[in-house]
N, C-alpha and C. Protein backbone atom coordinates (compact mmCIF):
# COMPACT_ATOMS: atom_id res chain seq x y z
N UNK A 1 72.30 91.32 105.10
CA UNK A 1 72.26 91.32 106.57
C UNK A 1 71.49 92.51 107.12
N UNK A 2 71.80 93.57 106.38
CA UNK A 2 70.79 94.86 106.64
C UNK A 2 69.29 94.45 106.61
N UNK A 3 68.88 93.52 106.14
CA UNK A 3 67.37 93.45 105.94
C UNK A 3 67.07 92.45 107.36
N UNK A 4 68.21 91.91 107.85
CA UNK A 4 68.11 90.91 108.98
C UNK A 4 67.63 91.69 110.10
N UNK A 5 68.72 92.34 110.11
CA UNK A 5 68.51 93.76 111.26
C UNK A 5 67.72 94.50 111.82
N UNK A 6 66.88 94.91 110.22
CA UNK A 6 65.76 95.67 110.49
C UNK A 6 64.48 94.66 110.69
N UNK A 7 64.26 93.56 110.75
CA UNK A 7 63.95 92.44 111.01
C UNK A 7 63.44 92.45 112.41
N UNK A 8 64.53 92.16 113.34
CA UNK A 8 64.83 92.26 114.64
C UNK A 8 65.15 93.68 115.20
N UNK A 9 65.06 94.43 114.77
CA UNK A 9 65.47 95.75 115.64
C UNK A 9 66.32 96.06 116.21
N UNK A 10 67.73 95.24 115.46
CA UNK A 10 68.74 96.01 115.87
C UNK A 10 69.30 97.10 115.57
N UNK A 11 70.43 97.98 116.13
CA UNK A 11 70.90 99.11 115.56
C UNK A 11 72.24 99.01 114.75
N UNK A 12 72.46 97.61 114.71
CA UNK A 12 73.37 97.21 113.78
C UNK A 12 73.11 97.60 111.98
N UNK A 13 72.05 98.12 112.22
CA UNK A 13 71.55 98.33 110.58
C UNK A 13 72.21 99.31 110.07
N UNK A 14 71.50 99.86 109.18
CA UNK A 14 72.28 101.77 108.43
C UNK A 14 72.12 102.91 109.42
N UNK A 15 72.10 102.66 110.89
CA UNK A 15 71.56 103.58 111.91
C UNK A 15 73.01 103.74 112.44
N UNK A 16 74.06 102.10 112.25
CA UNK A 16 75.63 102.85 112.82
C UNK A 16 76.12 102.09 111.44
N UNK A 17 75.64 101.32 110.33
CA UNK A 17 75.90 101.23 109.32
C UNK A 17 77.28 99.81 109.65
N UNK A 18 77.30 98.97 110.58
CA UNK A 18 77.95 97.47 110.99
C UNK A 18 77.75 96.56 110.05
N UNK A 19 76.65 96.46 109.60
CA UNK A 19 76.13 95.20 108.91
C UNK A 19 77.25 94.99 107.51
N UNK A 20 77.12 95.94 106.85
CA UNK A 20 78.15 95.96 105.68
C UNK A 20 79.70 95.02 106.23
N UNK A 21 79.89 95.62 107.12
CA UNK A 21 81.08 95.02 107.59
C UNK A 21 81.07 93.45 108.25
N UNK A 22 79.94 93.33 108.88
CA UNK A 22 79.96 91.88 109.16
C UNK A 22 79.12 91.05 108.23
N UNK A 23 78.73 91.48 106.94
CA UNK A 23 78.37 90.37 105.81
C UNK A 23 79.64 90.43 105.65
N UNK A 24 80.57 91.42 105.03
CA UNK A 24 82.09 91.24 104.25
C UNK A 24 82.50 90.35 105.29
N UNK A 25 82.50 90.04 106.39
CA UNK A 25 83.60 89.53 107.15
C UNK A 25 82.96 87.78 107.64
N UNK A 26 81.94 87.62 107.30
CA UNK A 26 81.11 86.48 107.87
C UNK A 26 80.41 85.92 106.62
N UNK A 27 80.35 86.15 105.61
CA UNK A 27 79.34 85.78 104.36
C UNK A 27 80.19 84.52 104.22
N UNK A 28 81.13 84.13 103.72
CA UNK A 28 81.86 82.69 103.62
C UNK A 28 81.66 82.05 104.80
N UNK A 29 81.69 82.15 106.14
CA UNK A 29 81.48 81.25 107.52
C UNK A 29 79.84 81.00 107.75
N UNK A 30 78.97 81.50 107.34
CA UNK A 30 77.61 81.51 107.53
C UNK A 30 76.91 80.85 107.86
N UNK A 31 77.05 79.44 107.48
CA UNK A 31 76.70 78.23 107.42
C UNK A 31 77.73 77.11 108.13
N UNK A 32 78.66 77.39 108.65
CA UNK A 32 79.79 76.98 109.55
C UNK A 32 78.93 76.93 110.63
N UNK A 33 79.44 76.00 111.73
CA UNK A 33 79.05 75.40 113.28
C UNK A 33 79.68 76.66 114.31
N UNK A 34 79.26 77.82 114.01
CA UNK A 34 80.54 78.96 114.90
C UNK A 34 80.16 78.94 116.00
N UNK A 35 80.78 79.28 117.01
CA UNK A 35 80.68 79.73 118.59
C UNK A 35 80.48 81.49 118.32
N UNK A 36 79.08 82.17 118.71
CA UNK A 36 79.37 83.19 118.91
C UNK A 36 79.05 84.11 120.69
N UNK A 37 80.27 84.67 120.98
CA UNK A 37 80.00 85.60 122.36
C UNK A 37 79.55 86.80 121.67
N UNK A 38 78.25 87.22 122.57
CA UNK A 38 78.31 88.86 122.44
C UNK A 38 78.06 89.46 123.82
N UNK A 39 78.64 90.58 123.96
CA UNK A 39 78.68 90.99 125.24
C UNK A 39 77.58 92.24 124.90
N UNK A 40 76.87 91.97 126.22
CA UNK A 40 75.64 93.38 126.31
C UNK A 40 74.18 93.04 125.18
N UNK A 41 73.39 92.05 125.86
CA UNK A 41 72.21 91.91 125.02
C UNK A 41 71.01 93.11 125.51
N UNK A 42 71.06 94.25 125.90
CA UNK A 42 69.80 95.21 125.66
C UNK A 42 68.48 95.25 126.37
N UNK A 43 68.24 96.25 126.60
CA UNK A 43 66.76 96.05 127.12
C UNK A 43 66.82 96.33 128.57
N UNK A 44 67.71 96.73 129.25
CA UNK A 44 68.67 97.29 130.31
C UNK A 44 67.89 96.19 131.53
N UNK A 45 67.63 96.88 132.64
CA UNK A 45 67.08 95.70 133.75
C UNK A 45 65.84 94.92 133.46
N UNK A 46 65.26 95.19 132.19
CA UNK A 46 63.62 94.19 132.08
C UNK A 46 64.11 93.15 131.46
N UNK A 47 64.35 92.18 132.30
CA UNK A 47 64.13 90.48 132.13
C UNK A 47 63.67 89.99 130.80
N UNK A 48 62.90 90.77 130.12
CA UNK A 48 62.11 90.02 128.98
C UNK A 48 62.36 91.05 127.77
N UNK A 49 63.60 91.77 127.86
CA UNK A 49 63.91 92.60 126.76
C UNK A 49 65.17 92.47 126.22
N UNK A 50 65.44 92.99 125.14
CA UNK A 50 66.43 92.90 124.81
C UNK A 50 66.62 91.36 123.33
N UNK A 51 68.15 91.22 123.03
CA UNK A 51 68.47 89.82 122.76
C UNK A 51 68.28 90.16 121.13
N UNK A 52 67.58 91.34 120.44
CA UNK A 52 67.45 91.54 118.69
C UNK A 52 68.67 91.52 117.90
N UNK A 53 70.02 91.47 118.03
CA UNK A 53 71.28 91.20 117.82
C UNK A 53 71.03 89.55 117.88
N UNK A 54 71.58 89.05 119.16
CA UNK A 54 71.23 87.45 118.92
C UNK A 54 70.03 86.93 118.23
N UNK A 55 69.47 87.29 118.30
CA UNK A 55 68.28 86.61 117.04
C UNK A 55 68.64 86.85 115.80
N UNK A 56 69.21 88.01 115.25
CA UNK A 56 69.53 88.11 114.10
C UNK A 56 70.88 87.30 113.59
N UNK A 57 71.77 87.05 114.94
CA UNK A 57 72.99 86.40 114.37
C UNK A 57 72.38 84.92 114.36
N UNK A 58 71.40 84.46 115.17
CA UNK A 58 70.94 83.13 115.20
C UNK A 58 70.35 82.99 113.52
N UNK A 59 69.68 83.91 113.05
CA UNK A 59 69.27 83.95 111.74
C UNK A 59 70.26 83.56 110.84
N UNK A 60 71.50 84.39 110.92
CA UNK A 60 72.41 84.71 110.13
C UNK A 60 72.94 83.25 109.87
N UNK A 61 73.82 83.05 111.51
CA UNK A 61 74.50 81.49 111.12
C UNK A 61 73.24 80.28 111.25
N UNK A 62 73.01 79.83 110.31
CA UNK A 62 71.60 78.93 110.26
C UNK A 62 72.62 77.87 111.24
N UNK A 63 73.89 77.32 111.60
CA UNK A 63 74.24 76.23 112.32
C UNK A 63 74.65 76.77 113.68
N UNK A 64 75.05 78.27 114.12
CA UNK A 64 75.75 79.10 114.69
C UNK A 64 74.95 78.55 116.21
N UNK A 65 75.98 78.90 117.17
CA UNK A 65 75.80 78.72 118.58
C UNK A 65 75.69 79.92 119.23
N UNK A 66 74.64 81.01 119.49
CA UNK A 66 75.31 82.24 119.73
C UNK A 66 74.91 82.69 121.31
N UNK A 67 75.72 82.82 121.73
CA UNK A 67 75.55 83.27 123.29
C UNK A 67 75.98 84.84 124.15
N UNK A 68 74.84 85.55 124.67
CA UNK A 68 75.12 86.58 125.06
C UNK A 68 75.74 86.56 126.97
N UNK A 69 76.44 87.66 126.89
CA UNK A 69 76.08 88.05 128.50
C UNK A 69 75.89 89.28 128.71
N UNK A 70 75.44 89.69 129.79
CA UNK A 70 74.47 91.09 130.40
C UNK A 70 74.94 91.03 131.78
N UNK A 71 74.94 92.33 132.05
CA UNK A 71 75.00 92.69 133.92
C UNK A 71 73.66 92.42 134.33
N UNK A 72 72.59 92.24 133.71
CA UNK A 72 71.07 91.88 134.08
C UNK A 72 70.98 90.43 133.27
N UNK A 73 70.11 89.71 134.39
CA UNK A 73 69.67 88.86 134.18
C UNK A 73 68.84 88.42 132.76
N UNK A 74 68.97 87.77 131.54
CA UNK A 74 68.37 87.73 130.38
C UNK A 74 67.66 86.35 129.97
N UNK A 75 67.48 85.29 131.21
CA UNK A 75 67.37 83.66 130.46
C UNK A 75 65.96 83.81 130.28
N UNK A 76 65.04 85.33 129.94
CA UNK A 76 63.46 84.85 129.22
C UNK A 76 63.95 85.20 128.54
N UNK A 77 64.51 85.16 127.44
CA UNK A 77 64.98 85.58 125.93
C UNK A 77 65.81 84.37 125.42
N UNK A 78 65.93 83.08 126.32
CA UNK A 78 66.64 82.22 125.51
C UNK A 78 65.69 81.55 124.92
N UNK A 79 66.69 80.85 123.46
CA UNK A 79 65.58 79.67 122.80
C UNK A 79 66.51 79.02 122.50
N UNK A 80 66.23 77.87 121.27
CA UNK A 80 67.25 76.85 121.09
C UNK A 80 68.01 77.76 120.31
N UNK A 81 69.81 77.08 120.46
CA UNK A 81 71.00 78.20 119.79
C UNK A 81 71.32 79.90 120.19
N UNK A 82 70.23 79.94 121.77
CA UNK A 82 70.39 80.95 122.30
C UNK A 82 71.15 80.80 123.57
N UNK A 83 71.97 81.17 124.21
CA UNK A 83 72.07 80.80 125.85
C UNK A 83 72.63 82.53 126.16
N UNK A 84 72.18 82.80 126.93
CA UNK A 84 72.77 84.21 127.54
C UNK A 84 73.33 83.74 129.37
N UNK A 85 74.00 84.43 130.16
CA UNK A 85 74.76 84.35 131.42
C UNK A 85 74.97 85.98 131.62
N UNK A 86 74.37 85.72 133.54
CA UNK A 86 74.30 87.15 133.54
C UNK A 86 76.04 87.18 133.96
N UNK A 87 76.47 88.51 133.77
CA UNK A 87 78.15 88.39 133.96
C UNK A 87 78.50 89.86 133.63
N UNK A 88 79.38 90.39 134.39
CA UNK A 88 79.71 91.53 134.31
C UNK A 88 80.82 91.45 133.27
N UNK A 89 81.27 92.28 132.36
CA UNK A 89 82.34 92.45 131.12
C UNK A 89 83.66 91.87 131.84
N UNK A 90 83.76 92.37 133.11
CA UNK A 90 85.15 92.70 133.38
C UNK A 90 85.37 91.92 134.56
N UNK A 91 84.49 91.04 135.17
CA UNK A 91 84.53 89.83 135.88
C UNK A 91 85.75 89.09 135.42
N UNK A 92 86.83 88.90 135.35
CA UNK A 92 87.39 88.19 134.61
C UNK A 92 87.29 86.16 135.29
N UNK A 93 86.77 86.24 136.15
CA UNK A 93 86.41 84.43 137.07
C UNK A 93 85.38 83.59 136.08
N UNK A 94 84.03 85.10 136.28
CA UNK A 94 82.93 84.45 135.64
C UNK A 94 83.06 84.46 134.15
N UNK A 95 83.79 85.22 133.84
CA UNK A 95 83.66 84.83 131.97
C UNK A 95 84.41 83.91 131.71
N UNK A 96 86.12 83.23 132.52
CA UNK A 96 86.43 82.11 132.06
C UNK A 96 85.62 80.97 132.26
N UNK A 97 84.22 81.07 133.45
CA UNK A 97 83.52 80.05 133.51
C UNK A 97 82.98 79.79 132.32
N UNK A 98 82.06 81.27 131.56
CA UNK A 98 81.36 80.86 130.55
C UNK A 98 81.80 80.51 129.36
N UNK A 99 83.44 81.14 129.23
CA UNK A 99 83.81 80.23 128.09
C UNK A 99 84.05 78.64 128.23
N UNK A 100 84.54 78.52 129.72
CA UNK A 100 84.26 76.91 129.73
C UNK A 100 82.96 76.17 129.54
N UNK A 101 81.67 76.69 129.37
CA UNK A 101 80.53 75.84 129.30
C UNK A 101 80.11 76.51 128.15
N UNK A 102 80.65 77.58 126.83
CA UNK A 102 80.19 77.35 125.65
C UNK A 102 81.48 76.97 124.59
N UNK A 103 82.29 76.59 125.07
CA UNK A 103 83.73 76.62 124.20
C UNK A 103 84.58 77.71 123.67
N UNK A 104 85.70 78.11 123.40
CA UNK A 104 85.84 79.04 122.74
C UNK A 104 85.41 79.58 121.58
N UNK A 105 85.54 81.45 121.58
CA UNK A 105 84.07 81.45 120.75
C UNK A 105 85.08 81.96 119.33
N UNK A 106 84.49 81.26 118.31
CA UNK A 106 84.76 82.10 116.82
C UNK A 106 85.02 83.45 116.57
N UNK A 107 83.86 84.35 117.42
CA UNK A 107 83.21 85.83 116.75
C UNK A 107 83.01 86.07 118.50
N UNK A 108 83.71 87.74 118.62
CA UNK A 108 83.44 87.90 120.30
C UNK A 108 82.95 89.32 119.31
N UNK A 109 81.90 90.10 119.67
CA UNK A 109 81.43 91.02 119.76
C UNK A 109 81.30 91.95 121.15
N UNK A 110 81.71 93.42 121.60
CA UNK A 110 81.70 93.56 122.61
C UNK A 110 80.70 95.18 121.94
N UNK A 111 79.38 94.88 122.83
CA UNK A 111 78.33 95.77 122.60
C UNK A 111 77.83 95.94 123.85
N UNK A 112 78.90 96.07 124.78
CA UNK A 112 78.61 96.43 126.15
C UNK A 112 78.41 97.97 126.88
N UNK A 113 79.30 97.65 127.64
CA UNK A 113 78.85 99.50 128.28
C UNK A 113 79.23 100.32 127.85
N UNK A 114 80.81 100.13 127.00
CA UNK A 114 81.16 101.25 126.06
C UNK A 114 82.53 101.44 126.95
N UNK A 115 82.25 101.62 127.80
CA UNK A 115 83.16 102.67 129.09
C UNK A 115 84.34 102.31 128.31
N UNK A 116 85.51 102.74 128.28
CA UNK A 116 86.79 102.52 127.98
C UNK A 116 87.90 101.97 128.77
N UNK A 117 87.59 101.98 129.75
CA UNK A 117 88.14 100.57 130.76
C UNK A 117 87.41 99.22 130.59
N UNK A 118 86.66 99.51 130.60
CA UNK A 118 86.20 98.33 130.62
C UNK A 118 85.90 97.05 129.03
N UNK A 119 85.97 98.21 128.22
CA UNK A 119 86.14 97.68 126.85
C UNK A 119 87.75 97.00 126.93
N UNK A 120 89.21 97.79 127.01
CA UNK A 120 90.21 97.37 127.30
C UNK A 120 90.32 95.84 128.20
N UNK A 121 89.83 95.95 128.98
CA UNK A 121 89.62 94.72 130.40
C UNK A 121 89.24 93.76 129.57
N UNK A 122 88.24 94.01 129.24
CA UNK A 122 87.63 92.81 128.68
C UNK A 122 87.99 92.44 127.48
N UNK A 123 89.02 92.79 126.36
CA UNK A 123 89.50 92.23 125.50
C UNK A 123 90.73 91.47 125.98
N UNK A 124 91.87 92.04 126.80
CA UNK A 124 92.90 91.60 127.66
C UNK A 124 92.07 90.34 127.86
N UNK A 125 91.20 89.89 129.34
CA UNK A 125 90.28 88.88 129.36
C UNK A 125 90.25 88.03 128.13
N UNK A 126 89.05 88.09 127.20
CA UNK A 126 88.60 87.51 126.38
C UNK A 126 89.70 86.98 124.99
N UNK A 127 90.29 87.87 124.95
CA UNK A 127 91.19 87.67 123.13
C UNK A 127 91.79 86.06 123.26
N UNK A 128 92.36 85.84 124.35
CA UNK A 128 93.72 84.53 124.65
C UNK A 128 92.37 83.65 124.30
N UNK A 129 90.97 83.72 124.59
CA UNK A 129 90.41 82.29 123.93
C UNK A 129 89.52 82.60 123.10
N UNK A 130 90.23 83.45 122.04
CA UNK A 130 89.11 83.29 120.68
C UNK A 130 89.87 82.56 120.31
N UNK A 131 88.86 81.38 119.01
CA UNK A 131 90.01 80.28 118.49
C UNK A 131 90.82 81.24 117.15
N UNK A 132 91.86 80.24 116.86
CA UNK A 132 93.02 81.02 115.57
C UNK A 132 91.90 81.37 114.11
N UNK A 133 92.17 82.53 113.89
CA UNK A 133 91.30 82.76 112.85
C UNK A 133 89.69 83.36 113.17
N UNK A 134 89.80 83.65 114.65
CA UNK A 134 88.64 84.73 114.81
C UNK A 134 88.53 85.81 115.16
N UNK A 135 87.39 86.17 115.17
CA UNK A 135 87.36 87.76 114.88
C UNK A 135 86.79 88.23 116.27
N UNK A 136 87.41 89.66 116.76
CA UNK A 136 87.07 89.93 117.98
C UNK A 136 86.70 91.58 117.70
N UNK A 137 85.35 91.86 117.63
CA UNK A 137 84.67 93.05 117.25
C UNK A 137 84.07 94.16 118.14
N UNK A 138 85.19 95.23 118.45
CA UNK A 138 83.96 96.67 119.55
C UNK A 138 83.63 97.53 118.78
N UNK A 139 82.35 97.41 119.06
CA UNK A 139 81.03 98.46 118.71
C UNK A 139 81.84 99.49 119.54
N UNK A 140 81.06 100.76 118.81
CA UNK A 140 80.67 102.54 119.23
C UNK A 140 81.89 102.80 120.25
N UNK A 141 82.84 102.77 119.18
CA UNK A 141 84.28 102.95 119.43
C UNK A 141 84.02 104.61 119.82
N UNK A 142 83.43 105.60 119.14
CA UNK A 142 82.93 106.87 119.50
C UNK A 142 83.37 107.33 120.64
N UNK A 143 82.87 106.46 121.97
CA UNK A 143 82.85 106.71 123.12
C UNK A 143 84.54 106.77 123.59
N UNK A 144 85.52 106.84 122.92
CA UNK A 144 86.83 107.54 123.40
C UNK A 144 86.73 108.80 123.46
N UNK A 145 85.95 109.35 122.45
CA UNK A 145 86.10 111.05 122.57
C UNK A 145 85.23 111.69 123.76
N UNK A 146 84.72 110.77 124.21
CA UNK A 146 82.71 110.94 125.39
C UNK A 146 83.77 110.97 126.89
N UNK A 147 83.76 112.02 127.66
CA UNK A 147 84.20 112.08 128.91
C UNK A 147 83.76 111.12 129.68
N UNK A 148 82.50 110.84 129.73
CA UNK A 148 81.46 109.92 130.46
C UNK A 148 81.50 109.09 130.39
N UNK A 149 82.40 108.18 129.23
CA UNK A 149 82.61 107.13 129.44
C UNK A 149 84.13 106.85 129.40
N UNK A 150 84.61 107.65 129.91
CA UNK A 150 86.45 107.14 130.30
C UNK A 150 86.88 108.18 129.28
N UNK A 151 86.61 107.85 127.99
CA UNK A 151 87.28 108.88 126.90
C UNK A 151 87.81 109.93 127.36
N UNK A 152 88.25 110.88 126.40
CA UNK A 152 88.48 112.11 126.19
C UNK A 152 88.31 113.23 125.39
N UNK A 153 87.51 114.48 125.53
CA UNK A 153 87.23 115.09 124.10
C UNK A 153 87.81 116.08 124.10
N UNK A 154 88.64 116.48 125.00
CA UNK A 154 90.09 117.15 124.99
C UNK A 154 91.20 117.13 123.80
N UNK A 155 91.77 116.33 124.17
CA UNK A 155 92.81 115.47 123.29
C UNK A 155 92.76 114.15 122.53
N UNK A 156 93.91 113.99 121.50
CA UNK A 156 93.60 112.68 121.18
C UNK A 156 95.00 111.74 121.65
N UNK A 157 95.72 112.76 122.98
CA UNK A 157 96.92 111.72 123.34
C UNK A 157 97.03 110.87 124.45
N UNK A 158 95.25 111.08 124.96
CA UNK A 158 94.83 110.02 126.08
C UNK A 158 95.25 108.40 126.15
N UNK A 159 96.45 107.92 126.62
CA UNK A 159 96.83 106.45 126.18
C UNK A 159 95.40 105.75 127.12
N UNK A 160 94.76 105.86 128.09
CA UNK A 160 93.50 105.07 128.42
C UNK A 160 92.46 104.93 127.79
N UNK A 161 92.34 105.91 126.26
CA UNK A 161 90.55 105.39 125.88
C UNK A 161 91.13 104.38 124.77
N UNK A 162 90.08 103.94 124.12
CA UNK A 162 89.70 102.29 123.79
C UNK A 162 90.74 102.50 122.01
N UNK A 163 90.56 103.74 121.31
CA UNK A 163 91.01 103.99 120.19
C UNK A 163 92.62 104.24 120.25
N UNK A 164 93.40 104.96 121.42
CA UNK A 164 94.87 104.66 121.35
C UNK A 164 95.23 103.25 122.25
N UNK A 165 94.82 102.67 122.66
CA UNK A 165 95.20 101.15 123.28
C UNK A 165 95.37 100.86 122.01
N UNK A 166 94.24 100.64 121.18
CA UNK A 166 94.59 99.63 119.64
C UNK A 166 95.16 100.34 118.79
N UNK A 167 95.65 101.53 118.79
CA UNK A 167 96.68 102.39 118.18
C UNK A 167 98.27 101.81 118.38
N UNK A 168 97.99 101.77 119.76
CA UNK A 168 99.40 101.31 120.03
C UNK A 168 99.72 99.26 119.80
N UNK A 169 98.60 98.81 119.81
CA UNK A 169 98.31 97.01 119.35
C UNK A 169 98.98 97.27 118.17
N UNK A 170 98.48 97.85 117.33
CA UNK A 170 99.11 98.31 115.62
C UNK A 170 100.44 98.40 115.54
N UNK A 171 100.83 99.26 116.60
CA UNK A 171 102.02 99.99 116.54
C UNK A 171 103.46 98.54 117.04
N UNK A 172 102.67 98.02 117.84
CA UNK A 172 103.34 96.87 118.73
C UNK A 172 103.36 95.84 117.72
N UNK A 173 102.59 95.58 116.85
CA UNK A 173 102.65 94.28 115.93
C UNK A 173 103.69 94.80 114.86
N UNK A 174 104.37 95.70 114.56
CA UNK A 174 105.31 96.09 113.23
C UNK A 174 106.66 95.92 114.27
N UNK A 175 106.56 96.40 115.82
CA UNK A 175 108.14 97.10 116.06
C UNK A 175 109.05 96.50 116.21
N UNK A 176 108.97 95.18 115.31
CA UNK A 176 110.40 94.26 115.39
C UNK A 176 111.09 94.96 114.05
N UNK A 177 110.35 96.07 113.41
CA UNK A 177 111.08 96.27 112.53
C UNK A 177 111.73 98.13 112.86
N UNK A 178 111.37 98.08 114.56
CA UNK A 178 111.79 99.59 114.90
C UNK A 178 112.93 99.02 116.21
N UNK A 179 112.31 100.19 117.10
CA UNK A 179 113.69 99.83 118.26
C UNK A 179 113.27 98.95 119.42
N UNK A 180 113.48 97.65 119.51
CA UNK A 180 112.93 96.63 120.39
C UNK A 180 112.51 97.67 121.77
N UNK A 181 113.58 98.13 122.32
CA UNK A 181 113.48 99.21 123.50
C UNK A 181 112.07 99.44 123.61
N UNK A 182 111.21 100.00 122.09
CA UNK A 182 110.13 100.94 123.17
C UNK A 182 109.04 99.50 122.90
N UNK A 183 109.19 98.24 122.35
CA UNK A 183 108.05 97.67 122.62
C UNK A 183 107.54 97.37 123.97
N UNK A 184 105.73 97.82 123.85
CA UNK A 184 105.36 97.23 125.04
C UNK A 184 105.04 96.18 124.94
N UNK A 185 105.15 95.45 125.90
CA UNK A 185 105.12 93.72 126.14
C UNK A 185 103.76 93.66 127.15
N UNK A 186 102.90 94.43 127.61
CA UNK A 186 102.33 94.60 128.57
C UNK A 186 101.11 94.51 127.62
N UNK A 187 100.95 94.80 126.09
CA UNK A 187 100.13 94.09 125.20
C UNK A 187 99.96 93.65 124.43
N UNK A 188 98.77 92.68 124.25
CA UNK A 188 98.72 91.77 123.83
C UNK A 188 99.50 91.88 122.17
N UNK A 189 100.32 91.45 121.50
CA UNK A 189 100.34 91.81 120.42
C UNK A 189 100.65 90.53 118.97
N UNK A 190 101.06 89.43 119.72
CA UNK A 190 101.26 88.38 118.94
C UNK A 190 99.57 87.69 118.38
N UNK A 191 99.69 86.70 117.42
CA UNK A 191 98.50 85.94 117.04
C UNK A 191 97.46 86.96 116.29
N UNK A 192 97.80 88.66 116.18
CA UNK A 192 97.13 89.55 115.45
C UNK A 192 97.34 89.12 114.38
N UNK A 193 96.34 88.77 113.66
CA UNK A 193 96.32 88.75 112.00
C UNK A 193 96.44 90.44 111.09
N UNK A 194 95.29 91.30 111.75
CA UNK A 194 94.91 92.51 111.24
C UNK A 194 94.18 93.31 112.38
N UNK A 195 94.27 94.45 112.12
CA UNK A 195 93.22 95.40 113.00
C UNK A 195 92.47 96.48 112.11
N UNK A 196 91.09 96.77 112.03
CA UNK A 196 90.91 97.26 111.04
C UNK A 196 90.00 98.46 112.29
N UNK A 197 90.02 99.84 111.69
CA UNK A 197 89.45 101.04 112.30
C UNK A 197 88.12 101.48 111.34
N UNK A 198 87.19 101.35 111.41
CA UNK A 198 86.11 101.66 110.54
C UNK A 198 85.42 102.69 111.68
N UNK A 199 84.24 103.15 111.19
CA UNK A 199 83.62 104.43 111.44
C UNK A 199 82.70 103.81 113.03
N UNK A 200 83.34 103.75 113.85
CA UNK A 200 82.58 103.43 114.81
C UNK A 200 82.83 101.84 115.81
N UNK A 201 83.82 101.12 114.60
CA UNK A 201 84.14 100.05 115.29
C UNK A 201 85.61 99.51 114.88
N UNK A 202 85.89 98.65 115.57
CA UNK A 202 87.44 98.44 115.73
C UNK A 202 87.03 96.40 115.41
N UNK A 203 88.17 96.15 114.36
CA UNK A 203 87.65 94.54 113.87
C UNK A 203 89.29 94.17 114.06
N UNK A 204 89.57 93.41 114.86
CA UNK A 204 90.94 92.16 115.45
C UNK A 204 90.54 90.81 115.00
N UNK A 205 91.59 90.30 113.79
CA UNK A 205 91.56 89.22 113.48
C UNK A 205 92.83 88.77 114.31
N UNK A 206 92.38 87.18 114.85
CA UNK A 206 93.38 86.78 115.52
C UNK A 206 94.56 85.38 114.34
């Protein structure tokens, strides 16, 4: 998949070192009919940029459906097995539209603004319609420690950035075996298969 990458010019390559992780996690589905969302196709306000991620996953799943959305407008970058919708992350109206006109998706990738609200928002949003058995993936998890984007590089007992929310998802999926009292119910925590913390990204099997 690394050779896909560098292919298309994404930074999914050995530059944040992803690819390893999504051959291990996608090499058996490859050739499967998948629904894929990715949030944040690139190339910031130019119309005709961006989309080297979706081309490469269009590569990847030779049957795959893969569809982006952007706060900027992206439909010169569609082709067949491409569809992008412009849509803000955290819209929560317009993204149940777009999952109604591409189905629920297999593989949600969120390679959006980063911010840490808005990463949170939009998994709350999105998770209830990935189908059973998919994978829901945030990029450049980093940005908890980045002031600038919500984080904190203060401390690490900030409960708002993006790395203790899914600290505490973890924590919430075991505590039937602690004191019911402190579970929070306020997240999401059932239908978790796994949560895995790797160097930069956070992987939720549902």
């Amino acid at each position: 998949m690394d050779d896909l990458a560098n292919l298309y010019g994404t930074d999914k390559n050995y530059k944040h070192d992803y690819t390893k992780y999504y051959d291990m996690l996608f090499s058996k589905i490859r050739h499967k009919k998948i629904i894929l969302l990715e949030i944040g196709i690139g190339g910031y306000e130019k119309s005709n940029l961006g989309g080297a991620s979706l081309r490469m996953w269009k590569k990847y799943f030779k049957r795959g459906l893969i569809n982006g959305i952007d706060i900027y407008d992206k439909k010169k970058i569609e082709e067949k097995r491409i569809r992008t919708f412009r849509v803000n992350q955290t819209d929560q109206a317009n993204l149940e539209i777009v999952i109604t006109k591409i189905g629920s998706p297999d593989i949600i990738i969120d390679d959006g603004s980063h911010h840490n609200g808005d990463v949170i928002k939009t998994f709350m949003i999105l998770f209830p319609h990935l189908t059973s058995n998919g994978f829901y993936i945030i990029e450049d998890v980093h940005t908890s420690y980045r002031d600038s984007y919500g984080g904190d590089s203060k401390t690490l007992e900030n409960k708002k950035t993006t790395m203790n929310f899914f600290k505490k998802i973890a924590d919430n999926s075991n505590l039937e075996f602690f004191k019911k009292e402190l579970l929070d119910k306020s997240i999401i925590k059932t239908s978790i298969d796994f949560i895995w913390f790797t160097k930069g990204m956070i992987i939720i099997k549902k």
